[in-house]
Protein backbone atom coordinates (compact mmCIF):
# COMPACT_ATOMS: atom_id res chain seq x y z
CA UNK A 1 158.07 136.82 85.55
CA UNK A 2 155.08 138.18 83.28
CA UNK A 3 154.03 140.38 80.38
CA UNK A 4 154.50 143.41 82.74
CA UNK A 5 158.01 143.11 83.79
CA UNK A 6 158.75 142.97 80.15
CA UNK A 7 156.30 145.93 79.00
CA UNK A 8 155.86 149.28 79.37
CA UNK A 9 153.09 151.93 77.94
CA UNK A 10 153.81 154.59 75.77
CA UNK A 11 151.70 157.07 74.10
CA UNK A 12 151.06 155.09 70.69
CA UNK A 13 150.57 151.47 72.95
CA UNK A 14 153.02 148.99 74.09
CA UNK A 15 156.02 148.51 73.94
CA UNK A 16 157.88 145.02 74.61
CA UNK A 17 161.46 143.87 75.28
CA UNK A 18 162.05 140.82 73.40
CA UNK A 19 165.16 138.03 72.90
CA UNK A 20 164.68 136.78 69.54
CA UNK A 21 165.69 133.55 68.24
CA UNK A 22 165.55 133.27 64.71
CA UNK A 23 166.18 130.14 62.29
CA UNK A 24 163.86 128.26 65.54
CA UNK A 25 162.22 124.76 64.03
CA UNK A 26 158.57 126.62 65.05
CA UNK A 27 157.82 130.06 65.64
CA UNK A 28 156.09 131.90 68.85
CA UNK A 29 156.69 133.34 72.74
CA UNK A 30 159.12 130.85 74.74
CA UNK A 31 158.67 132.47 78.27
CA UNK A 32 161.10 134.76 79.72
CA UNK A 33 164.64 135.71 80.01
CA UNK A 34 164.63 136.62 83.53
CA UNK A 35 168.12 137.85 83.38
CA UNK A 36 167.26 140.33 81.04
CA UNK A 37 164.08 140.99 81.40
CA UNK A 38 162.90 140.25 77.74
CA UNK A 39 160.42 137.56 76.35
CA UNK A 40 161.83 135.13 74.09
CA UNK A 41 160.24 134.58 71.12
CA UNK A 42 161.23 132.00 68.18
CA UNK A 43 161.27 132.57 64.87
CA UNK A 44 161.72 130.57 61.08
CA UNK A 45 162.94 132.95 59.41
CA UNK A 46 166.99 134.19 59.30
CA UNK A 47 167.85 137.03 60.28
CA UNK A 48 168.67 138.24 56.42
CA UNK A 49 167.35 141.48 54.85
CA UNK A 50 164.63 141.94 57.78
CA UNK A 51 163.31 138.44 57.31
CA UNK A 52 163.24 137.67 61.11
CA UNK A 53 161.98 141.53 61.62
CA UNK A 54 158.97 140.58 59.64
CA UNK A 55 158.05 137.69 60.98
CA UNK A 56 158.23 139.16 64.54
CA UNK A 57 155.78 142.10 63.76
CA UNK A 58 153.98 139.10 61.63
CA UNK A 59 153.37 137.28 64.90
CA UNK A 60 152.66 139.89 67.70
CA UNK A 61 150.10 141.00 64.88
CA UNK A 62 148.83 137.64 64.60
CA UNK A 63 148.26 137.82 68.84
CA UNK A 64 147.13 141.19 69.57
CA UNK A 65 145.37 141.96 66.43
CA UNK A 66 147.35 145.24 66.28
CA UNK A 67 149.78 146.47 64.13
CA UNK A 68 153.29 146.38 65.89
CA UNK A 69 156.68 147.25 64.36
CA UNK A 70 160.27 146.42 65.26
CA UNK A 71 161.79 149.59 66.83
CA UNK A 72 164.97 149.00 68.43
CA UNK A 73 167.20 146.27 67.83
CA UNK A 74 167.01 145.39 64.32
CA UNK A 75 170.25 144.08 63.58
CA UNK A 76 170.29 142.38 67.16
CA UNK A 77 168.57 139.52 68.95
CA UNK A 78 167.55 141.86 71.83
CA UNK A 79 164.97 144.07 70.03
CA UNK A 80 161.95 146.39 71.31
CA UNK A 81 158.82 145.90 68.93
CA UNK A 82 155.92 148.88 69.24
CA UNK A 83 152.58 147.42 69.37
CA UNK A 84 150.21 150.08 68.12
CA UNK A 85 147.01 150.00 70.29
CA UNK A 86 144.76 150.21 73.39
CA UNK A 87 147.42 149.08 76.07
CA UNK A 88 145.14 146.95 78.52
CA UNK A 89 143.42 144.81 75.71
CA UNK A 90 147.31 144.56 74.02
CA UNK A 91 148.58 143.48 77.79
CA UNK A 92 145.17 141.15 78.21
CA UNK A 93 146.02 139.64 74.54
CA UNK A 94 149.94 138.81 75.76
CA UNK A 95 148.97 137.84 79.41
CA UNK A 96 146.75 134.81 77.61
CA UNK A 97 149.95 133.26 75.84
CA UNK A 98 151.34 132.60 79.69
């Protein structure tokens, strides 16, 4: 499983199916939930008042160097977050991690 089975393009970038693990000992991509087709990604922070939202949009920020917002899933572990962007250099930025 890749980036691409868990991405698709849309008109403001990417968007990317995630599992999201918060209150993790480190934060940052696991691999894949093949199951569901999301990525797993760990985070510190508890899921309390957006905490663990932040920190995702935080990270994929951090990787991409674009800004990227949760936009599905915010009170759940399977969430969708936007990445604003160019799509191939946001999919060439996520392909590196695996």
């Amino acid at each position: 499983m890749n980036v691409s089975d868990v991405s698709r393009t849309v008109p403001e970038g990417i968007a990317v199916e995630l599992l999201v693990s918060p209150r993790s000992d480190r934060s940052g991509p696991e691999g894949f939930d093949v199951w569901r087709k999301r990525m797993i990604v760990r985070v510190k922070a508890p899921p309390l008042d957006g905490r663990a939202n932040r920190e995702v949009e935080s990270l994929f920020k951090e990787i991409t160097g674009c800004r990227s917002e949760v936009v599905k899933g915010q009170m759940e572990r399977q969430k969708t977050v936007l990445i604003h962007g160019d799509p191939s250099s946001i999919l060439r930025s996520l392909e590196v991690l695996y």
